[in-house]
N, C-alpha and C. Protein backbone atom coordinates (compact mmCIF):
# COMPACT_ATOMS: atom_id res chain seq x y z
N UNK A 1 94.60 143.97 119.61
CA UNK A 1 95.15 142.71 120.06
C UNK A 1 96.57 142.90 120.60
N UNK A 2 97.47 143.94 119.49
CA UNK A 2 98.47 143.60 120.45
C UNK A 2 98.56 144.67 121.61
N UNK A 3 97.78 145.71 121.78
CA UNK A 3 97.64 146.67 122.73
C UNK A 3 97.53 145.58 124.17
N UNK A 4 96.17 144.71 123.74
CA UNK A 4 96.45 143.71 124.98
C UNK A 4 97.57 142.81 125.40
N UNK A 5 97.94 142.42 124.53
CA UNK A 5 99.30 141.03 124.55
C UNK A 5 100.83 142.25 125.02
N UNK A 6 100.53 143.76 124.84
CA UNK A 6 101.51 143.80 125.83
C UNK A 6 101.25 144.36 127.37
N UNK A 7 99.79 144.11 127.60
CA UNK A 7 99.46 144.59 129.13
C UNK A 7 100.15 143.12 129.65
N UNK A 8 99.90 142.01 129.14
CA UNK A 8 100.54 140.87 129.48
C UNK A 8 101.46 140.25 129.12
N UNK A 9 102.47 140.53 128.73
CA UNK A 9 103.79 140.66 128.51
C UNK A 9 104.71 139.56 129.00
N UNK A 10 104.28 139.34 130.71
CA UNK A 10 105.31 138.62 131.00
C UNK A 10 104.86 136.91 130.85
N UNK A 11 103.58 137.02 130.89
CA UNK A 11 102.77 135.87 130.38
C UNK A 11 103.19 135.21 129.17
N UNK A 12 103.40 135.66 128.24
CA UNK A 12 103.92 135.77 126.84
C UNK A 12 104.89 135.37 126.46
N UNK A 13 105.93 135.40 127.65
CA UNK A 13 107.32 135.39 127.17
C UNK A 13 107.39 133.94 126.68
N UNK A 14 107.08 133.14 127.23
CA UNK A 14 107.13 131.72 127.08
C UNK A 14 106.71 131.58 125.92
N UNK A 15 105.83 132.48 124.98
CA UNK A 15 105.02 131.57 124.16
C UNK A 15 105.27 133.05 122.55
N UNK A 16 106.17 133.53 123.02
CA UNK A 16 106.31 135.01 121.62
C UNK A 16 107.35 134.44 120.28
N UNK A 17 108.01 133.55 121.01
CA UNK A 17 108.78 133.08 119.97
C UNK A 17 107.60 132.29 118.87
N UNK A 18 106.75 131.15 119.24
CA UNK A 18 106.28 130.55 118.60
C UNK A 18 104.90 131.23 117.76
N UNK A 19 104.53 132.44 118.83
CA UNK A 19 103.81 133.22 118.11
C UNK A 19 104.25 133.90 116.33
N UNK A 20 105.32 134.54 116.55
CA UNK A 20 106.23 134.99 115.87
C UNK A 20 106.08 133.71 114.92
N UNK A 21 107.01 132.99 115.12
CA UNK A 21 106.68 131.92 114.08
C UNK A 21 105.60 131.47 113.45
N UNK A 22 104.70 131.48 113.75
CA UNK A 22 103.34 131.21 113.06
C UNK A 22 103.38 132.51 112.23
N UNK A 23 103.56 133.47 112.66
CA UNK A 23 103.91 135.01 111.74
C UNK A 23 104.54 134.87 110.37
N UNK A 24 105.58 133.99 110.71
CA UNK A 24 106.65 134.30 109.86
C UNK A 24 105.97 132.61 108.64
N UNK A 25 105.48 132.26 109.12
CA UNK A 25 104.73 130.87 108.37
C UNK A 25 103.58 131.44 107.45
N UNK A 26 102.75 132.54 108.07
CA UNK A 26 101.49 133.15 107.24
C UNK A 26 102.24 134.05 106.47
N UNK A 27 103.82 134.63 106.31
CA UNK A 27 104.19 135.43 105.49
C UNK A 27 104.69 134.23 103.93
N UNK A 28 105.33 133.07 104.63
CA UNK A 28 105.90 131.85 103.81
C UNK A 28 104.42 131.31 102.63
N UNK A 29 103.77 131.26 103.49
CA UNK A 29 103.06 130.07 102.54
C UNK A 29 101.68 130.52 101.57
N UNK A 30 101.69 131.95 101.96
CA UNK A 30 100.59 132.60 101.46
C UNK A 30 100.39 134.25 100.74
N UNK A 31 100.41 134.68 99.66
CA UNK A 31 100.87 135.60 99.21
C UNK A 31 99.30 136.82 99.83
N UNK A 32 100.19 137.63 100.54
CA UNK A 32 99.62 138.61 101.34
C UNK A 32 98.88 140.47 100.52
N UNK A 33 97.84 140.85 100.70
CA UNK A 33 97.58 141.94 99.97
C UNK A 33 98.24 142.86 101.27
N UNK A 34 98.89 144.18 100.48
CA UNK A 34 99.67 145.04 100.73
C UNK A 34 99.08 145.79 101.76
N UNK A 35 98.23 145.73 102.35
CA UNK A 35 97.17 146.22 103.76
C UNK A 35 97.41 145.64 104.72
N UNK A 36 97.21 144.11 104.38
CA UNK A 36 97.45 142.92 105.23
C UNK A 36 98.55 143.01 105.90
N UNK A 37 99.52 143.06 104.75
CA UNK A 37 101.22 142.76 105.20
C UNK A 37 101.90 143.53 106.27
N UNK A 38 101.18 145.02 105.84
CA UNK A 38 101.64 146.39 106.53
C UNK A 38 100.97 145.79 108.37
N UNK A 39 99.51 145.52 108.52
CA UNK A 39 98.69 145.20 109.63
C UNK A 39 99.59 144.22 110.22
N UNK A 40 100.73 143.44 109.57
CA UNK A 40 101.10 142.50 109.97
C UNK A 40 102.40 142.46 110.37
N UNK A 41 103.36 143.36 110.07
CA UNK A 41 104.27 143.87 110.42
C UNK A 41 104.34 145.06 111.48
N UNK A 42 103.71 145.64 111.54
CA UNK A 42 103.58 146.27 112.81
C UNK A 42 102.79 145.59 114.24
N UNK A 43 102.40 144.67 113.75
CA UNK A 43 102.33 143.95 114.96
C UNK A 43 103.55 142.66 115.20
N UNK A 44 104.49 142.12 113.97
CA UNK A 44 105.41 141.67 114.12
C UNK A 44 106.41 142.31 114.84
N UNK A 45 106.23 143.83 114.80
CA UNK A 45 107.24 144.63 115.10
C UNK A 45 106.82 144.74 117.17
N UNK A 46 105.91 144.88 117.40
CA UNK A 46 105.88 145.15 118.48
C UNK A 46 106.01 144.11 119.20
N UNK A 47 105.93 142.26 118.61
CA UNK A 47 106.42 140.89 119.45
C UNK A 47 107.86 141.19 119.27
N UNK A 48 108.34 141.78 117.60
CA UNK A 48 110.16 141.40 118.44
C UNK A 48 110.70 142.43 119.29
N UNK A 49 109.72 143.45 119.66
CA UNK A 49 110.27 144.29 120.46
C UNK A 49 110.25 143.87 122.45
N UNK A 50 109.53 142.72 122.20
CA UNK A 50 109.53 141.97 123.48
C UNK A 50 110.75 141.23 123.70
N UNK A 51 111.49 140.77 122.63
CA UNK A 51 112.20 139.96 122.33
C UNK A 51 113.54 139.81 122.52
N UNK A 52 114.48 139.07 123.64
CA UNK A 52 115.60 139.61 123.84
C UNK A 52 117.05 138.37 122.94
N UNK A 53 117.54 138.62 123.30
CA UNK A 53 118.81 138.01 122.13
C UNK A 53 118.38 136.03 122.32
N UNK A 54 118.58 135.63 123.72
CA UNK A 54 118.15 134.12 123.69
C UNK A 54 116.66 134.08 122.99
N UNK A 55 115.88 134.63 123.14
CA UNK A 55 114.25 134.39 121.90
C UNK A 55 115.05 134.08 120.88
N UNK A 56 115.67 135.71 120.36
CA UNK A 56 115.74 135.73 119.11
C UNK A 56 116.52 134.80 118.23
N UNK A 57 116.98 133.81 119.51
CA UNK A 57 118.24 132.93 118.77
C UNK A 57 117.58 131.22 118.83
N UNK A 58 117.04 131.24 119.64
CA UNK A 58 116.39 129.88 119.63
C UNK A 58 114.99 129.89 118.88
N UNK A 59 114.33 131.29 118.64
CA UNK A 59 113.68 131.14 117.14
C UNK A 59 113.99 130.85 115.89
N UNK A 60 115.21 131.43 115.67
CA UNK A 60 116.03 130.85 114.65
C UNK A 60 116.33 129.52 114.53
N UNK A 61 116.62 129.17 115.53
CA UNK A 61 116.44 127.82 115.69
C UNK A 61 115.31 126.36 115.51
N UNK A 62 114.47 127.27 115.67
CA UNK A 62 113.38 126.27 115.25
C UNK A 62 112.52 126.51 114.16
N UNK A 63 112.95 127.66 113.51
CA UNK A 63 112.40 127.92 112.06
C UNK A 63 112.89 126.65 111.22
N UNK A 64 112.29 126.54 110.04
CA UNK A 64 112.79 125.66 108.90
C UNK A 64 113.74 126.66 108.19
N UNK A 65 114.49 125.95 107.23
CA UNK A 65 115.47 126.98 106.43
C UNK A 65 114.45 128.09 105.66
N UNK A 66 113.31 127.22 105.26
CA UNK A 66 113.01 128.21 104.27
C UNK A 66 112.10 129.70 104.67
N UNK A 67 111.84 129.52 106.07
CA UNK A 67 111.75 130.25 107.57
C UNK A 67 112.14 131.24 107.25
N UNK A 68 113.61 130.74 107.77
CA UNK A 68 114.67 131.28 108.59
C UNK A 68 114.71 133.16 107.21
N UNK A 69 115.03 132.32 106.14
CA UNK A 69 115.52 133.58 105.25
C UNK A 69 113.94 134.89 105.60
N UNK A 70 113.11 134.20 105.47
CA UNK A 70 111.98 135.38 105.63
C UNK A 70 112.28 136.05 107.05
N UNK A 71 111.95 135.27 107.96
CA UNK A 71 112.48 135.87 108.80
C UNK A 71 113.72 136.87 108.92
N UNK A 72 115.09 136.66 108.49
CA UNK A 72 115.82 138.05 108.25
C UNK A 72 115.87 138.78 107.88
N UNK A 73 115.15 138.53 106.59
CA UNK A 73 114.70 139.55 105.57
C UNK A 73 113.44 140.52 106.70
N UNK A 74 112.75 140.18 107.42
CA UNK A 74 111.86 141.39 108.54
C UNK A 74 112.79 141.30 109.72
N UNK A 75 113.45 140.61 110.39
CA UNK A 75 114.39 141.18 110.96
C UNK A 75 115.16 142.57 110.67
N UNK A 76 115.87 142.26 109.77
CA UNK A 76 116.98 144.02 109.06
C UNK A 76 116.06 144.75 108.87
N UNK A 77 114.77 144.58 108.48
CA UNK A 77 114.20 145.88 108.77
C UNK A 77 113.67 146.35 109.78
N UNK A 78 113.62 145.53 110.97
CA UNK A 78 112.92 146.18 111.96
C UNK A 78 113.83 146.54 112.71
N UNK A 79 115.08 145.55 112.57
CA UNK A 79 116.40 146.68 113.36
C UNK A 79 116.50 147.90 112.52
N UNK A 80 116.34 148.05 111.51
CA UNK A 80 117.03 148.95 110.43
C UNK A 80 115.98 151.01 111.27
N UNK A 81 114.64 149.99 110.98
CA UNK A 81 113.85 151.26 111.15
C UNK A 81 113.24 151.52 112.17
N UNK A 82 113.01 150.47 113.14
CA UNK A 82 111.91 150.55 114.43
C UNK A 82 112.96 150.10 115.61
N UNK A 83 113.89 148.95 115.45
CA UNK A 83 114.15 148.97 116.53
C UNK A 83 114.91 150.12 117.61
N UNK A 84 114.90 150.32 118.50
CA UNK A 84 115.41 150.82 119.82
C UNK A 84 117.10 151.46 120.00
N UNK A 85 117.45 152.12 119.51
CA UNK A 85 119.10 151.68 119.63
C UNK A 85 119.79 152.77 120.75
N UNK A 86 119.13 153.56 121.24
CA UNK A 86 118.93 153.96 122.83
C UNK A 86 119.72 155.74 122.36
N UNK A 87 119.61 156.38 121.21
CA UNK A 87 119.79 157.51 120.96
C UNK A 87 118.29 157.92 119.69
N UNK A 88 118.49 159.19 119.68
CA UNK A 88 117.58 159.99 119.11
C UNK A 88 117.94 160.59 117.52
């Protein structure tokens, strides 16, 4: 799935934030088995890698508070370990 969603990419853009959010809602409201979570973060990882600073800020924005914290909490790690930082 997401092999496809990034052949179409630019299609997407409009609609990755809210994707993401529904992400970050199935992490909130439902306690996940440790297979799941992993399946689910690496594909979280490859929407915020679409994701440029206005997404990432007006998602924040429309999260609820109690959102928002899950969401940072997989944020720092995907900057921490996956994201991009343009050295080796």
């Amino acid at each position: 799935l997401i092999n496809s969603m990034s052949i179409h990419k630019s299609e997407l853009n409009s609609v990755v934030n809210y994707v993401i959010a529904e992400f970050i809602a199935a992490y909130s409201n439902v306690t996940l088995l440790p297979t799941v979570k992993n399946i689910l973060n690496s594909s979280l990882y490859c929407l915020l890698m679409s994701c440029n600073n206005h997404m990432l800020n007006s998602l924040n924005a429309i999260l609820p508070q109690s959102m928002k914290h899950v969401f940072e909490s997989i944020y720092k790690i995907y900057s921490k370990n996956y994201e991009y930082k343009g050295y080796i």
